[in-house]
Protein backbone atom coordinates (compact mmCIF):
# COMPACT_ATOMS: atom_id res chain seq x y z
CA UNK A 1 87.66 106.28 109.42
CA UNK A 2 85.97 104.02 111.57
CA UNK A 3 87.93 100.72 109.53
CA UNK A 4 91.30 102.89 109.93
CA UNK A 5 91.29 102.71 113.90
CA UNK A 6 89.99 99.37 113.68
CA UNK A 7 93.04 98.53 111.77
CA UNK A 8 95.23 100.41 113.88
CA UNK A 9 94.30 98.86 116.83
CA UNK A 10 94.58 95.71 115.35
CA UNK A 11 98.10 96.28 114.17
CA UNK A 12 98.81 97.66 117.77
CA UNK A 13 97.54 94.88 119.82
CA UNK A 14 99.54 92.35 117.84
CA UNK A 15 102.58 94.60 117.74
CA UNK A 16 102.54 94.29 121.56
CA UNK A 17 102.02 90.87 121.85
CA UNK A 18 105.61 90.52 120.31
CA UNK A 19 106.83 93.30 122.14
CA UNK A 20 107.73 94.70 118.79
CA UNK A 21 106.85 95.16 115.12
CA UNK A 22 110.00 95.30 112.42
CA UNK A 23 110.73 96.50 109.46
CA UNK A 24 109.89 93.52 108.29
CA UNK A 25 106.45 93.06 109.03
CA UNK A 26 105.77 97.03 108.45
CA UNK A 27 107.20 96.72 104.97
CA UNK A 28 104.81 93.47 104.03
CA UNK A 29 102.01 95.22 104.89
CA UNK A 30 102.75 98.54 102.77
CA UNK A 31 103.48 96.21 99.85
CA UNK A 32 100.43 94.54 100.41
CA UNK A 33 96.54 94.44 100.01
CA UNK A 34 94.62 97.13 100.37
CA UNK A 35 93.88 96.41 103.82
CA UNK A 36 97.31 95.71 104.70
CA UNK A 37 98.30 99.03 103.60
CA UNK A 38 95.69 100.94 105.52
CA UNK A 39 97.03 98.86 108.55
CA UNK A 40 100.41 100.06 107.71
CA UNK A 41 99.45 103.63 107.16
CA UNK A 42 97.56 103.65 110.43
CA UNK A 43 100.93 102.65 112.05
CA UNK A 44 103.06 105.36 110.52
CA UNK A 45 100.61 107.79 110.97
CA UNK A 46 100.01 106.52 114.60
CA UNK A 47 104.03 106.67 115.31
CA UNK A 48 104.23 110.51 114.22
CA UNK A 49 101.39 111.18 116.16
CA UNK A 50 103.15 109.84 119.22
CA UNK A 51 106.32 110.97 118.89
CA UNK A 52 105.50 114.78 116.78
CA UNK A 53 108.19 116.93 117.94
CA UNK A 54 110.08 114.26 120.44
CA UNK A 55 112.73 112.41 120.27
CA UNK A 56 112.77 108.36 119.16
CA UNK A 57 116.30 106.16 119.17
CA UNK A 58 118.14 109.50 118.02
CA UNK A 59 115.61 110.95 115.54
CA UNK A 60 113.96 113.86 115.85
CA UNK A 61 111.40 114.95 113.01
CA UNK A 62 108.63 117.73 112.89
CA UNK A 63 106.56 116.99 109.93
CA UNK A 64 104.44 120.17 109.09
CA UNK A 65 101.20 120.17 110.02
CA UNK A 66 97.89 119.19 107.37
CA UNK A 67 101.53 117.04 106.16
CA UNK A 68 98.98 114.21 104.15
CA UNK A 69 98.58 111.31 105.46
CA UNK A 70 99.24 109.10 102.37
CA UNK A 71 102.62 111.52 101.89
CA UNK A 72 104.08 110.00 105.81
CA UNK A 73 103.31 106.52 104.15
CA UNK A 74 105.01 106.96 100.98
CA UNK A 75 107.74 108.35 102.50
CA UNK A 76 107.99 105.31 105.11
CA UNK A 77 107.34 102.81 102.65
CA UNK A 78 110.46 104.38 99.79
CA UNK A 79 112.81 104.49 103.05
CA UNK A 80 112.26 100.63 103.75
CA UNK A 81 112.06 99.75 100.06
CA UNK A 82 115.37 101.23 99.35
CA UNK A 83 116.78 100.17 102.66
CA UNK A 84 116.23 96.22 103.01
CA UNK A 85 119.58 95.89 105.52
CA UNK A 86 117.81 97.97 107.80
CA UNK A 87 114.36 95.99 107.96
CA UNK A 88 115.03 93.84 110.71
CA UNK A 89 114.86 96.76 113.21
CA UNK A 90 111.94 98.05 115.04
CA UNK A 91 109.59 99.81 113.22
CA UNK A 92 108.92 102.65 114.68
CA UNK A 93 112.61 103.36 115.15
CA UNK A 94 112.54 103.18 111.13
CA UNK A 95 109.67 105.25 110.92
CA UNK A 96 111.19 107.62 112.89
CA UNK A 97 114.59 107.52 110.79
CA UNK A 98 112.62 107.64 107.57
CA UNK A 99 110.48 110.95 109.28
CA UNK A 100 113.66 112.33 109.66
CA UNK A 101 115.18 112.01 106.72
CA UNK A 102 111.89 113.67 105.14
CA UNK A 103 111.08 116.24 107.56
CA UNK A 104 114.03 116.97 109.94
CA UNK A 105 113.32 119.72 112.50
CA UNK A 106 114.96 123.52 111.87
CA UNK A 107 117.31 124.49 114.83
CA UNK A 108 115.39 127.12 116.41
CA UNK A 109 117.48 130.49 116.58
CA UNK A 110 117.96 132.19 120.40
């Protein structure tokens, strides 16, 4: 667990550096080495954790709760995979799209 934040943090502090990460970058590390892809999970799992239940560029997902953590990834990782066009964009708008897509929120009734 310890490793994950690490990771996490890691990915973080570089992602602001650049102001952004993309698609890109967030697709290379989900394709990648073991550690790459616990960085990248950490970032998916970090960007539903911010944004649970909000609003990001448009997209609003509620993923239900005990929702794996390997299952957000996968679902991240198939979205950019099958979507290359799209990987130039910031990646936690396309996590957010790809949340969406997976888990879009019921209207809520009066």
């Amino acid at each position: 667990m310890v490793y994950l934040l690490s990771a996490a943090y890691a990915l973080a502090s570089s992602a602001y550096a650049a102001n952004f990460y993309s698609g890109h970058d967030l697709h290379r590390f989900l394709i990648g080495t073991a550690e790459e892809r616990a960085l990248a999970s950490g970032y998916v799992v970090g960007v539903n954790d911010a944004v649970a239940d909000s609003i990001i560029d448009g997209f609003r997902f509620c993923v239900p709760p005990k929702t794996p953590r390997w299952q957000l990834t996968n679902t991240v990782a198939d979205f950019l995979e099958l979507r290359p066009e799209l990987r130039h964009i910031e990646a936690a708008s396309l996590v957010a799209q790809a949340l969406y897509g997976a888990f879009p929120c019921k209207e809520r009734k009066g």
